[in-house]
C-alpha atoms as a PDB file:
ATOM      1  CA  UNK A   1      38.237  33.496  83.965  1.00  0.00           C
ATOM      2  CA  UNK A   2      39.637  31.653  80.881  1.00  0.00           C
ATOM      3  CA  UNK A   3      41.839  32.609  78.238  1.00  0.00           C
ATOM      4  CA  UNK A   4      40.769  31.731  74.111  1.00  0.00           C
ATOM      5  CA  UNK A   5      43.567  30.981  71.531  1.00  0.00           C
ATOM      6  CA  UNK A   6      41.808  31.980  68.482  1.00  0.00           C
ATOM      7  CA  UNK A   7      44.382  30.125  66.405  1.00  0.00           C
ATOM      8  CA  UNK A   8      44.357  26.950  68.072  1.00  0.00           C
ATOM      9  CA  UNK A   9      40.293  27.249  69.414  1.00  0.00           C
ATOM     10  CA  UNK A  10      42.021  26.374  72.472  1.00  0.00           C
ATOM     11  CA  UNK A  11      40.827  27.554  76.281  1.00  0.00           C
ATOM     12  CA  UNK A  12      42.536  27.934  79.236  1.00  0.00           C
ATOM     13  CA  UNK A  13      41.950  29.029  82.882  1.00  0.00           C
ATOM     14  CA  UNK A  14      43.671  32.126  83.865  1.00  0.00           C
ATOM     15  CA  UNK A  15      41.630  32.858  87.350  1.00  0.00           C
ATOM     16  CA  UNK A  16      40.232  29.199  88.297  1.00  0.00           C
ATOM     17  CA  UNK A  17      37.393  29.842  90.543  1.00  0.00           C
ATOM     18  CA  UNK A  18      36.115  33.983  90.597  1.00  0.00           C
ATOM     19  CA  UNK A  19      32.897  33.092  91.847  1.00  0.00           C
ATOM     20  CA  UNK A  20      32.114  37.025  92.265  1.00  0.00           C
ATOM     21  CA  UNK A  21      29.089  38.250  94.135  1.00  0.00           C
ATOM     22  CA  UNK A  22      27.796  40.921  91.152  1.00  0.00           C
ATOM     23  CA  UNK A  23      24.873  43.697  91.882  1.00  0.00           C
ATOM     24  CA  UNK A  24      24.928  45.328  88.899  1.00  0.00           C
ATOM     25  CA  UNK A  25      27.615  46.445  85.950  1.00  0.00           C
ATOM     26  CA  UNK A  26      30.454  44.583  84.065  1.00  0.00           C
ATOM     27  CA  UNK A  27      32.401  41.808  85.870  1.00  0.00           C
ATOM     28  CA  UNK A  28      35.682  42.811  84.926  1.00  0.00           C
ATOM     29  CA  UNK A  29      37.484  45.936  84.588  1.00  0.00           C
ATOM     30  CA  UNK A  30      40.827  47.869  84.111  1.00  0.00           C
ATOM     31  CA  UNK A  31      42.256  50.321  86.497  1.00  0.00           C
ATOM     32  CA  UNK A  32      44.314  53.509  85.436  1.00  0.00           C
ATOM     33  CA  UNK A  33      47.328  51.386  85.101  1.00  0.00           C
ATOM     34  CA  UNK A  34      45.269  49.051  82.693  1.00  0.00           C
ATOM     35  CA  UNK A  35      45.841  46.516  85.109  1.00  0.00           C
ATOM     36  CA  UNK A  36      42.640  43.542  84.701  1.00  0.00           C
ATOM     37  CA  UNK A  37      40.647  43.322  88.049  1.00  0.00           C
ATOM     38  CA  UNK A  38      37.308  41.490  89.613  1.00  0.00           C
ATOM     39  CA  UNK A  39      35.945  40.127  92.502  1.00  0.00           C
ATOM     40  CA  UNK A  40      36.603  36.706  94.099  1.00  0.00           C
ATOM     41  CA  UNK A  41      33.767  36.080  96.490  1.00  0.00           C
ATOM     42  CA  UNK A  42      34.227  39.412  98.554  1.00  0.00           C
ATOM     43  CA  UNK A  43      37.147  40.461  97.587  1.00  0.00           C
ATOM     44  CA  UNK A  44      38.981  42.875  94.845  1.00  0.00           C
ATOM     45  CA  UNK A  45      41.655  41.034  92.896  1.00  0.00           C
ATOM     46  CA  UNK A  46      44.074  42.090  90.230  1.00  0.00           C
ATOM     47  CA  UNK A  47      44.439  39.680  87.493  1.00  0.00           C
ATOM     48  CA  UNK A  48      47.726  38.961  85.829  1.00  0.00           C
ATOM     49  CA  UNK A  49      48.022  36.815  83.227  1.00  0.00           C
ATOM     50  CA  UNK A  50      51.781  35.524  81.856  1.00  0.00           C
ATOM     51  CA  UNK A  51      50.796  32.748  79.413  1.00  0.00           C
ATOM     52  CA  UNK A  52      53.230  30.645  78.271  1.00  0.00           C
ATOM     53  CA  UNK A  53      55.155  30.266  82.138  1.00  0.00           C
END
């Protein structure tokens, strides 16, 4: 998962590595806290992103 600057056109990685095992549906998603989540290999992560630390 990767980050985009659309000032600066610049990327960086936020999740190196997901590598998610998909069957069907989106690949990322928001709970009811609007926390980000997906799936690294078998497992359910939450994603939290603090750019700029």
């Amino acid at each position: 998962m990767f980050r985009f600057d659309p000032r600066a056109f610049a990327v960086s990685t936020v999740v190196p590595a997901v590598n998610g095992s998909w069957c069907s549906g989106s690949h990322l998603t928001d709970d009811e806290a609007g926390h980000l989540c997906t799936m690294r290999g078998r497992n359910l992560i939450r994603i939290t992103d603090r750019p700029g630390r």
